[in-house]
N, C-alpha and C. Protein backbone atom coordinates (compact mmCIF):
# COMPACT_ATOMS: atom_id res chain seq x y z
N UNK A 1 126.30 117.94 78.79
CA UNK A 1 125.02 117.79 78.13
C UNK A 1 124.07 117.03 79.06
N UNK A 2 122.87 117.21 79.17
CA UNK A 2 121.95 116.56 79.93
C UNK A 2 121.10 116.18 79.01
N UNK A 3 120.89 114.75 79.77
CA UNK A 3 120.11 114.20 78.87
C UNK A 3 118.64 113.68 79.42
N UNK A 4 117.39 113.66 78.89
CA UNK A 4 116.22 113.37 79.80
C UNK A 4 115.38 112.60 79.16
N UNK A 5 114.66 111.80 79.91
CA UNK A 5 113.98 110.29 79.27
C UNK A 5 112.61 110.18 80.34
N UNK A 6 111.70 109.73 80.46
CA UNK A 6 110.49 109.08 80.60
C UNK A 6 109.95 107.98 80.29
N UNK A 7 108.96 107.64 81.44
CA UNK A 7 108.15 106.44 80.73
C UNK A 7 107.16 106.51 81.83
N UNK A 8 105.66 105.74 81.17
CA UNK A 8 104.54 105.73 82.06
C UNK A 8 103.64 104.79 81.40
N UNK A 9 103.27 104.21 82.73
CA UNK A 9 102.42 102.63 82.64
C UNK A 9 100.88 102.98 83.48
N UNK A 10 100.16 102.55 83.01
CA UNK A 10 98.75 102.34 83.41
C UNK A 10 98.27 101.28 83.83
N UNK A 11 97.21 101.42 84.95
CA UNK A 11 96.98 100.07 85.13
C UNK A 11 95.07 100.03 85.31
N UNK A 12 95.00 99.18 84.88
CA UNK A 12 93.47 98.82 85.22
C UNK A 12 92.99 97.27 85.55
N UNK A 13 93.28 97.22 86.59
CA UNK A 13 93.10 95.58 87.01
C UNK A 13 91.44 95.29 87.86
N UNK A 14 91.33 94.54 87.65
CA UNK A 14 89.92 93.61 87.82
C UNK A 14 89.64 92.72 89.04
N UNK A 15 89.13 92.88 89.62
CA UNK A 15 89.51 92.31 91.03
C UNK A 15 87.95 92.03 91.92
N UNK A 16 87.66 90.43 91.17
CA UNK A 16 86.49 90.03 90.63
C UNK A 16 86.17 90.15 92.19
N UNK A 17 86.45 90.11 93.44
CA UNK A 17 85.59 89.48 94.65
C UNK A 17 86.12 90.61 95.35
N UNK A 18 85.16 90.60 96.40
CA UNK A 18 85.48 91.86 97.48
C UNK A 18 85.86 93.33 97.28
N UNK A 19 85.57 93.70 95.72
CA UNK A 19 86.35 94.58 95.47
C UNK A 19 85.90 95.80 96.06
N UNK A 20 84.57 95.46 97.14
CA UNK A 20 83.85 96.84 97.62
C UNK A 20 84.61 97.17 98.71
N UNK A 21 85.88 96.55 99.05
CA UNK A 21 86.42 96.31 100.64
C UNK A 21 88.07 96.88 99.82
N UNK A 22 88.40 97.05 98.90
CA UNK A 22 89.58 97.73 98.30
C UNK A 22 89.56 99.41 98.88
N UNK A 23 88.31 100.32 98.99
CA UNK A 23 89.14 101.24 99.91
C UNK A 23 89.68 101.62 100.71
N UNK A 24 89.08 100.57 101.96
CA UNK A 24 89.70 100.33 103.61
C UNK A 24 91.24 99.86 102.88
N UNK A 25 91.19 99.01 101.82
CA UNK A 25 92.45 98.17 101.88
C UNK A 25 93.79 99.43 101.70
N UNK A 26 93.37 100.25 100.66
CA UNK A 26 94.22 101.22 100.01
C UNK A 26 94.47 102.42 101.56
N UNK A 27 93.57 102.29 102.84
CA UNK A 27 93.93 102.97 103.54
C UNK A 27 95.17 102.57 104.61
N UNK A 28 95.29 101.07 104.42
CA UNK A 28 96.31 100.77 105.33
C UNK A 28 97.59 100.97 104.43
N UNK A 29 98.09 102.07 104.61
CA UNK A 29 99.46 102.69 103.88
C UNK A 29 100.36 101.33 103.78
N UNK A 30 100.92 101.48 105.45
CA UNK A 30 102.42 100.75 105.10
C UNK A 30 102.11 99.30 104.60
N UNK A 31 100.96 98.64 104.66
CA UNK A 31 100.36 97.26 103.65
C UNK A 31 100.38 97.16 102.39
N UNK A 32 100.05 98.60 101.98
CA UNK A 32 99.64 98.66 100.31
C UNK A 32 101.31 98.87 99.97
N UNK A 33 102.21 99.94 100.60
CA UNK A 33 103.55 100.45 100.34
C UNK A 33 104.18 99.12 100.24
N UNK A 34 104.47 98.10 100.86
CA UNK A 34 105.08 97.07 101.06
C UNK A 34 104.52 96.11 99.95
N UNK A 35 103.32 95.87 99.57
CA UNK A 35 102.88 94.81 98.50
C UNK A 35 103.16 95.49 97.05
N UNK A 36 103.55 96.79 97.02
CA UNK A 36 103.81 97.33 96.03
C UNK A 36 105.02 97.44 95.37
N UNK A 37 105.95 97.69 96.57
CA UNK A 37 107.51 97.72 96.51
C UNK A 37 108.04 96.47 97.06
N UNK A 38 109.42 96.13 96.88
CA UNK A 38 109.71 94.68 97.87
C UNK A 38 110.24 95.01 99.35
N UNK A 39 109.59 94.18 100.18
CA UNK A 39 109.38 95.31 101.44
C UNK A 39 111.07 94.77 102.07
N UNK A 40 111.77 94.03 101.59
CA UNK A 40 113.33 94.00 101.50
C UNK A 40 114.14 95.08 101.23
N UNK A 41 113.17 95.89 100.33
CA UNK A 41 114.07 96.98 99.62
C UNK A 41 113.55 98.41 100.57
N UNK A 42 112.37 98.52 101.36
CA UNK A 42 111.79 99.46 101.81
C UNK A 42 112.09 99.59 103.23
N UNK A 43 112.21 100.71 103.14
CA UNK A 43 112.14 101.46 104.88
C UNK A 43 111.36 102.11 105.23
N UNK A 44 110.52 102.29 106.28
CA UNK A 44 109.61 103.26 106.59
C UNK A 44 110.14 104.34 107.55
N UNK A 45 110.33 105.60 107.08
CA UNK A 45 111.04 106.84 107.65
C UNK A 45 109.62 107.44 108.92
N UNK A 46 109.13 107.03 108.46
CA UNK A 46 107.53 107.68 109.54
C UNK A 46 107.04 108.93 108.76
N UNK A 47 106.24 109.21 109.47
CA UNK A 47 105.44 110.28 108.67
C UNK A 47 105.55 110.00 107.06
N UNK A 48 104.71 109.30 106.87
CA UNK A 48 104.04 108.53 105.54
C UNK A 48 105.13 109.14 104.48
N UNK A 49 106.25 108.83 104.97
CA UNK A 49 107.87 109.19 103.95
C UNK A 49 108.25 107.28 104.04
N UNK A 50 108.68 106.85 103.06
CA UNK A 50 109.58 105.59 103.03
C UNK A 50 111.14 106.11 102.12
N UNK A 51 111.45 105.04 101.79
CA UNK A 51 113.30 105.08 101.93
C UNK A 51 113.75 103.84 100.85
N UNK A 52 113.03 103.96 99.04
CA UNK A 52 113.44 102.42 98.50
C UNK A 52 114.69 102.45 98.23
N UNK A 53 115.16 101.37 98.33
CA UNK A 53 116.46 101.00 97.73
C UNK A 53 116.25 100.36 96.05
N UNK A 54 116.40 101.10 94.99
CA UNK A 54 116.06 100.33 93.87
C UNK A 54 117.22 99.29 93.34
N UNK A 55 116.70 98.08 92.66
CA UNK A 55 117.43 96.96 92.53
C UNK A 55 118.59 97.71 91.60
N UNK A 56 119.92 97.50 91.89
CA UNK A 56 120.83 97.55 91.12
C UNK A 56 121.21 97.80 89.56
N UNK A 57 121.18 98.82 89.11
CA UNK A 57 120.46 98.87 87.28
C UNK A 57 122.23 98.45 86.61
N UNK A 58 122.12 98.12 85.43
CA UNK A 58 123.95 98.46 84.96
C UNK A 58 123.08 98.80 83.27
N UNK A 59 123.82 100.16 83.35
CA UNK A 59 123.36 100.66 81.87
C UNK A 59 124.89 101.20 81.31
N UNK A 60 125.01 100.14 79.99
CA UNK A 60 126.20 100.10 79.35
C UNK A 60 127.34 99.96 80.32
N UNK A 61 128.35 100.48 80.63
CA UNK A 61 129.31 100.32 82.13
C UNK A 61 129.23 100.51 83.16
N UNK A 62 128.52 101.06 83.04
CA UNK A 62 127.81 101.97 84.62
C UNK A 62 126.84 101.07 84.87
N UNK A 63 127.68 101.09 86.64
CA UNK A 63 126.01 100.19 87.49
C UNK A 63 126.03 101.42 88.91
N UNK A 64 124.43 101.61 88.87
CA UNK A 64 123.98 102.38 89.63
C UNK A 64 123.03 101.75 90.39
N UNK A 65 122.70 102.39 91.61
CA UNK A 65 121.34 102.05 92.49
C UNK A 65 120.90 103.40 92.81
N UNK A 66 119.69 103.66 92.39
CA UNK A 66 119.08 104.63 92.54
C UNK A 66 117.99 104.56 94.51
N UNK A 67 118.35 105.34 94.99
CA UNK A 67 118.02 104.65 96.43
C UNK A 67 116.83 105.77 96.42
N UNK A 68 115.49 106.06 96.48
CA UNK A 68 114.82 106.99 96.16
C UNK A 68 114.00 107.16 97.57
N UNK A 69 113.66 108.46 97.97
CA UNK A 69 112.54 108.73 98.95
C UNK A 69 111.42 109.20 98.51
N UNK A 70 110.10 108.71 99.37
CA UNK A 70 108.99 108.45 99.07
C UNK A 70 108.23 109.04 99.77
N UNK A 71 106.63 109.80 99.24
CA UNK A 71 106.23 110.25 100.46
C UNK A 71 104.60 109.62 99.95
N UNK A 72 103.88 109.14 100.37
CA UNK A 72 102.39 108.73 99.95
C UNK A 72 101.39 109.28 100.77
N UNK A 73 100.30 110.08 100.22
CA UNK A 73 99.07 110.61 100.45
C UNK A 73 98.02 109.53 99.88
N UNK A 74 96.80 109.47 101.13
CA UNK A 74 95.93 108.98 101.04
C UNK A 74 94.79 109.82 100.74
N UNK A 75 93.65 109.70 100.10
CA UNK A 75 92.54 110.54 100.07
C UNK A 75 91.34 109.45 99.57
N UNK A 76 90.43 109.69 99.05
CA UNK A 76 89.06 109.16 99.69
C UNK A 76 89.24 107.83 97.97
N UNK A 77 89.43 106.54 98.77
CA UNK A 77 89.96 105.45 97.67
C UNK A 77 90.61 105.47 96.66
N UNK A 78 91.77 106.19 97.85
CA UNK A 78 92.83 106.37 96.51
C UNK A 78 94.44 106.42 97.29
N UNK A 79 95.76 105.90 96.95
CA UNK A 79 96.54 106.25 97.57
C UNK A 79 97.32 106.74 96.13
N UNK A 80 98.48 107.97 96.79
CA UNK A 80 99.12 109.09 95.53
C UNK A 80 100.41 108.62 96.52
N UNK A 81 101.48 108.48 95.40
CA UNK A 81 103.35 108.11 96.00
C UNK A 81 104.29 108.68 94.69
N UNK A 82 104.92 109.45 95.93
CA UNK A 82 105.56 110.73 94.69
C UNK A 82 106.90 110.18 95.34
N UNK A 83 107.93 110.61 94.48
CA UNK A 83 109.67 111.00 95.01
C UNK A 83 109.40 111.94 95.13
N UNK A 84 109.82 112.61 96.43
CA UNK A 84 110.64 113.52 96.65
C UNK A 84 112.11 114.11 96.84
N UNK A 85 113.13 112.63 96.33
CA UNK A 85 114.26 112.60 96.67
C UNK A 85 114.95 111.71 96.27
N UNK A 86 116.07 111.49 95.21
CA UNK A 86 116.89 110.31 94.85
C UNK A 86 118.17 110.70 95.07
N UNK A 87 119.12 109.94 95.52
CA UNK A 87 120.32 109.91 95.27
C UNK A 87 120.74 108.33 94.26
N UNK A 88 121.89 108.41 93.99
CA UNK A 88 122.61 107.41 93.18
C UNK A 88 123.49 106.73 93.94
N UNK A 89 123.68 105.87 93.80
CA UNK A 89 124.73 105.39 95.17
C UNK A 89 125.78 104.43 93.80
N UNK A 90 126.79 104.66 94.42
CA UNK A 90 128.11 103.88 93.40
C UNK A 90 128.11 104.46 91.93
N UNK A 91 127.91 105.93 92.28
CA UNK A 91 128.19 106.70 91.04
C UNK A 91 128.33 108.21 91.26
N UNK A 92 129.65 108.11 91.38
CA UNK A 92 129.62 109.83 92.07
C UNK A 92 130.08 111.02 90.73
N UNK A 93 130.11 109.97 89.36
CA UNK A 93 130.20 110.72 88.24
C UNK A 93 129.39 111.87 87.69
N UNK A 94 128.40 111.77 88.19
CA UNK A 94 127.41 112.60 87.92
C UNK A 94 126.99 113.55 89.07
N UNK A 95 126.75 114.75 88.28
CA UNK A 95 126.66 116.23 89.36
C UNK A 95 124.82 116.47 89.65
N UNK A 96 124.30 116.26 88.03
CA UNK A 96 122.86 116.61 88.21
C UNK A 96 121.95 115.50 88.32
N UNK A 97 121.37 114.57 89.03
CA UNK A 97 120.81 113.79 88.48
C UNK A 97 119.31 113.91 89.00
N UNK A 98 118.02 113.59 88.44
CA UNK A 98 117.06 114.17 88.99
C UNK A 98 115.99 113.27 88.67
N UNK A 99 115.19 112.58 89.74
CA UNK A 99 114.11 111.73 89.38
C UNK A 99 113.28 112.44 89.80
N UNK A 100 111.76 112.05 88.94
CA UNK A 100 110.72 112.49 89.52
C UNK A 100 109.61 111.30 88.86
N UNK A 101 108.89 110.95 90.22
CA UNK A 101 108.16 110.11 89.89
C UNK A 101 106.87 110.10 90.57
N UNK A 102 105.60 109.92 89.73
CA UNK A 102 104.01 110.35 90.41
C UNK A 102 103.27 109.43 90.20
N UNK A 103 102.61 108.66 90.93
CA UNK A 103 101.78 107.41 90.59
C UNK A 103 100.92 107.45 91.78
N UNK A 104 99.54 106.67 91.37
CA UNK A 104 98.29 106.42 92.03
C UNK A 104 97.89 105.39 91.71
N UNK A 105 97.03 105.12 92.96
CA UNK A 105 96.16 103.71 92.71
C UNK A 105 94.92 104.10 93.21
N UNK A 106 93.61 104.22 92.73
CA UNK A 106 92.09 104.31 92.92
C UNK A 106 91.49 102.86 93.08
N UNK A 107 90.30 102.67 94.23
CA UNK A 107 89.84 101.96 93.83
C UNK A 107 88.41 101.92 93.27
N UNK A 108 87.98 101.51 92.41
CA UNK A 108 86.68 102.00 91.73
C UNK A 108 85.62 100.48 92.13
N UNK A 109 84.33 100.76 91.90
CA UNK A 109 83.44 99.27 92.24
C UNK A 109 84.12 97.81 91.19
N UNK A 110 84.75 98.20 90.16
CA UNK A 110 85.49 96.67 89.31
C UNK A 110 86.80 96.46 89.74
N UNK A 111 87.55 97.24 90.54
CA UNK A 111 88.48 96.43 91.12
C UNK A 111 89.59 98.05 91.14
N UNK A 112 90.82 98.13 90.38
CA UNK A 112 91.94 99.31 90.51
C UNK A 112 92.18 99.92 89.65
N UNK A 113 92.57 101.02 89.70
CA UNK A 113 92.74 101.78 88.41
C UNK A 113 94.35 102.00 89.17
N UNK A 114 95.11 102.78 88.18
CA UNK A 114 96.29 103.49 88.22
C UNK A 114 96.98 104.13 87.38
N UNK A 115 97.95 105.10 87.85
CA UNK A 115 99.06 105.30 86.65
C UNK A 115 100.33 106.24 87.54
N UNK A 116 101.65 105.56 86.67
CA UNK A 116 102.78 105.90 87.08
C UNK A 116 103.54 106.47 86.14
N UNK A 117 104.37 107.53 86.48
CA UNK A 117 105.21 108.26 85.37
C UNK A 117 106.05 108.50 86.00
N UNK A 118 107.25 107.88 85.48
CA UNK A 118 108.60 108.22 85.93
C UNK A 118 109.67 109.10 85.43
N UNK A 119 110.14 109.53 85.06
CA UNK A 119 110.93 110.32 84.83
C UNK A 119 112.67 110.93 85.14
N UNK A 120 113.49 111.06 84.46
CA UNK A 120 115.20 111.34 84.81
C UNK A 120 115.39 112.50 83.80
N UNK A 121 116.43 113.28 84.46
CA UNK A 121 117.13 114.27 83.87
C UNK A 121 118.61 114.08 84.55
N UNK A 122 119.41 114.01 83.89
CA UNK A 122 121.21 113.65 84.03
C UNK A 122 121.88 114.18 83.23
N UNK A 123 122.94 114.71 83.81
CA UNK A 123 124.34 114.71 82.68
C UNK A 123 124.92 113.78 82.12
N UNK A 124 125.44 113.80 81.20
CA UNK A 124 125.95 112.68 80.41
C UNK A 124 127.16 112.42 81.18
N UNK A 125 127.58 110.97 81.72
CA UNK A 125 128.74 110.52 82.39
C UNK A 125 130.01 110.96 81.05
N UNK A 126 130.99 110.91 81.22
CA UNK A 126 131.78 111.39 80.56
C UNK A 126 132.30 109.89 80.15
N UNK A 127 131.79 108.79 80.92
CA UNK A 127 132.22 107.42 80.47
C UNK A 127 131.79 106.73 79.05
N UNK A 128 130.55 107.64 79.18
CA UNK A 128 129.46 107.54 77.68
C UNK A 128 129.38 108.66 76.80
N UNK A 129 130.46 109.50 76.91
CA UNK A 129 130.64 110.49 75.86
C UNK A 129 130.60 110.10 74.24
N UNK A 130 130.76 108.97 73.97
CA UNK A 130 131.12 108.55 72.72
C UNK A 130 129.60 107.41 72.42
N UNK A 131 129.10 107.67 72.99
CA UNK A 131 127.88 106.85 72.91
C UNK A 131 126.99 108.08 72.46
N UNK A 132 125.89 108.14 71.03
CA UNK A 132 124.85 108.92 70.35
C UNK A 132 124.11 109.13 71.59
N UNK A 133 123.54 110.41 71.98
CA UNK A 133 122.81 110.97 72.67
C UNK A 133 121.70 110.40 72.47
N UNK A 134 120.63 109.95 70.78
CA UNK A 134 119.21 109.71 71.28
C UNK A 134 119.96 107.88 71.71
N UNK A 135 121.10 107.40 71.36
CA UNK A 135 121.05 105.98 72.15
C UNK A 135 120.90 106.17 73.09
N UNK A 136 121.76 106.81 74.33
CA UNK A 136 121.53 107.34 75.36
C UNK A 136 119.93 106.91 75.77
N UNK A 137 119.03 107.84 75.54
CA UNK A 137 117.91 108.45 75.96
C UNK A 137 116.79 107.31 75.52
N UNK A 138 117.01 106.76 74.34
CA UNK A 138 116.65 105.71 73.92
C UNK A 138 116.42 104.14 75.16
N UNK A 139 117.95 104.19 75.84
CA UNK A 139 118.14 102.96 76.69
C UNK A 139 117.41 103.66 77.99
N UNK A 140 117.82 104.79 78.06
CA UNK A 140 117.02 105.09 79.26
C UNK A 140 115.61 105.25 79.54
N UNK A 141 115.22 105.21 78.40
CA UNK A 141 113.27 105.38 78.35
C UNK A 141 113.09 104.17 78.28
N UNK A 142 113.75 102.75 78.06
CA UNK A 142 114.03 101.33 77.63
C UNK A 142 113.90 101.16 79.36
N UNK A 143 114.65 101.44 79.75
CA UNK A 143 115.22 101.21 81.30
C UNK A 143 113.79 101.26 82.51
N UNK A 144 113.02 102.92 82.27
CA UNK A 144 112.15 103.10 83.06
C UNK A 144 111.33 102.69 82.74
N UNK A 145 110.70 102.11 81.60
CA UNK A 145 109.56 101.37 81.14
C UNK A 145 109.77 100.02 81.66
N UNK A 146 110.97 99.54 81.56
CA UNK A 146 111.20 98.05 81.97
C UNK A 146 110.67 98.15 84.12
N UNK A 147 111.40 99.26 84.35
CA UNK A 147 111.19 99.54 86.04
C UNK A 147 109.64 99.07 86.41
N UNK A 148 108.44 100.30 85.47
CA UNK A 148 107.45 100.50 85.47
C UNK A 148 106.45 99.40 85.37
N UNK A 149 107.27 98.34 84.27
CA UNK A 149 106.44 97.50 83.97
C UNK A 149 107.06 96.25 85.20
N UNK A 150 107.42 96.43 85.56
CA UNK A 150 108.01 95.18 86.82
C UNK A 150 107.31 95.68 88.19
N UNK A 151 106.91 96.69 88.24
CA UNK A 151 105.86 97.46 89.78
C UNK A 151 104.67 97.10 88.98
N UNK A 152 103.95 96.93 87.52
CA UNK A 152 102.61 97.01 87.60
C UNK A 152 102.70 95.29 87.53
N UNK A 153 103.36 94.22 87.56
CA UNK A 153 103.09 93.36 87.33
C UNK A 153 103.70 92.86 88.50
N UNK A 154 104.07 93.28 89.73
CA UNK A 154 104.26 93.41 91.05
C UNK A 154 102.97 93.62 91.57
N UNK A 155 102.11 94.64 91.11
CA UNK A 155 100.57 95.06 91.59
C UNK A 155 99.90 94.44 91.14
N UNK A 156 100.15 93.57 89.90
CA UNK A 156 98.74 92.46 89.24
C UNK A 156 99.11 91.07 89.89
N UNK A 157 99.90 90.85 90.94
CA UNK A 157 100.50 89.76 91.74
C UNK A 157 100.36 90.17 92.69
N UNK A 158 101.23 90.48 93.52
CA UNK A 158 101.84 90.62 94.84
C UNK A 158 100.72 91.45 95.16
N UNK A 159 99.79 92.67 94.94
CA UNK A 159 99.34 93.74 95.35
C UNK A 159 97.63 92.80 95.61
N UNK A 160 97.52 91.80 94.64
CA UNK A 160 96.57 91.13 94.49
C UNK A 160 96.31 90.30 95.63
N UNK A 161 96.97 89.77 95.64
CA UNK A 161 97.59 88.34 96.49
C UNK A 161 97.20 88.92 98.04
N UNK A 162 97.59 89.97 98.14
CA UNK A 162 98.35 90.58 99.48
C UNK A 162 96.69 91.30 100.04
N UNK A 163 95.96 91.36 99.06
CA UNK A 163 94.69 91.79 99.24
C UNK A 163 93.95 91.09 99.47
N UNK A 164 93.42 89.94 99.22
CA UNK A 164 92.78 88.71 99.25
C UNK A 164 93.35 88.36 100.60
N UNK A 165 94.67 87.95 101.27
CA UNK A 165 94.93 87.64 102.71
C UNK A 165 94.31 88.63 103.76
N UNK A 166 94.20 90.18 103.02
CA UNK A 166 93.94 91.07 104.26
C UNK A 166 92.33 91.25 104.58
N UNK A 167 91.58 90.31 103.56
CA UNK A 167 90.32 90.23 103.54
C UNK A 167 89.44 88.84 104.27
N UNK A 168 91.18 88.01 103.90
CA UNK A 168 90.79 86.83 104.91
C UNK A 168 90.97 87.05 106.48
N UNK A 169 91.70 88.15 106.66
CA UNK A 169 91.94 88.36 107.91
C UNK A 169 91.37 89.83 108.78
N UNK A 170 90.24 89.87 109.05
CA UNK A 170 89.74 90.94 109.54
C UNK A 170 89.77 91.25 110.67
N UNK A 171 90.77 90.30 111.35
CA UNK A 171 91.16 90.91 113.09
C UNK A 171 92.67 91.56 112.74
N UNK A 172 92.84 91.80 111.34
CA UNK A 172 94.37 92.76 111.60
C UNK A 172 93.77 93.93 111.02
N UNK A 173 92.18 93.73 110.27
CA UNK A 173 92.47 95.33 110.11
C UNK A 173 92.02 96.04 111.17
């Protein structure tokens, strides 16, 4: 049985000073990629592909790391970061497993807009056969909302933060 779950977060953050200098910012890729993700967890493959390692999940017995590849397009104040590629690492129980994930960040004259939607389709581990299917699907829409909401409050921090230094510093851009 396969089972499939979603979740998607929006963002609209405010970004009272300099915010006319947020599209140069959104053009320096591997700056924005790194303040977005933990750049501990990131690799940069080249050609605007990265390589996350996602933090360690444990849902019911099962602990997985979803290690996902990334590819980000830039276009005119705006950067777009899709999967193109997950594997599971420390879970070879499963045959189908399938992420797909699409998110953007714009910058507009009041500061950022965004939105991310994540998404899984899996077979049911045979470890959780006895576990109700909408529980299942239930923890797992629980799961990617929790993901979702830890990157937008990564971007209302870290993405913030990381912007304000690159504005103090105009001999790196």
């Amino acid at each position: 049985m396969t089972l499939a779950f979603s979740a998607s977060q929006a963002l609209k953050l405010s970004v009272p000073q300099k915010a006319e200098l947020l599209p140069d910012y959104l053009n320096d890729e591997e700056r924005v990629i790194g303040a977005l993700l933990d750049p501990q967890q990131l690799e940069s493959l080249g050609n605007d592909r990265y390589r996350y390692t996602v933090t360690r999940l444990q849902v019911f017995q099962l602990q997985i790391q979803p290690v996902v590849e990334l590819v980000a397009r830039r276009s005119h104040h705006r950067i777009d970061l899709e999967a193109i590629d997950c594997q599971l690492e420390g879970l070879g129980i499963v045959d189908d497993f399938q992420l797909t994930l699409e998110s953007w960040l714009e910058a507009s004259n009041e500061g950022l807009n965004g939105e991310a939607c994540l998404a899984v389709s899996v077979s049911q581990p045979s470890l959780l056969r006895l576990i109700p299917v909408k529980m299942l699907e239930a923890t797992g829409r629980s799961l990617l909302a929790g993901i979702l909401l830890g990157i937008k409050t990564r971007v209302q921090q870290q993405l913030l933060q990381d912007f304000e230094a690159w504005c103090l510093a105009p001999a790196g851009r």
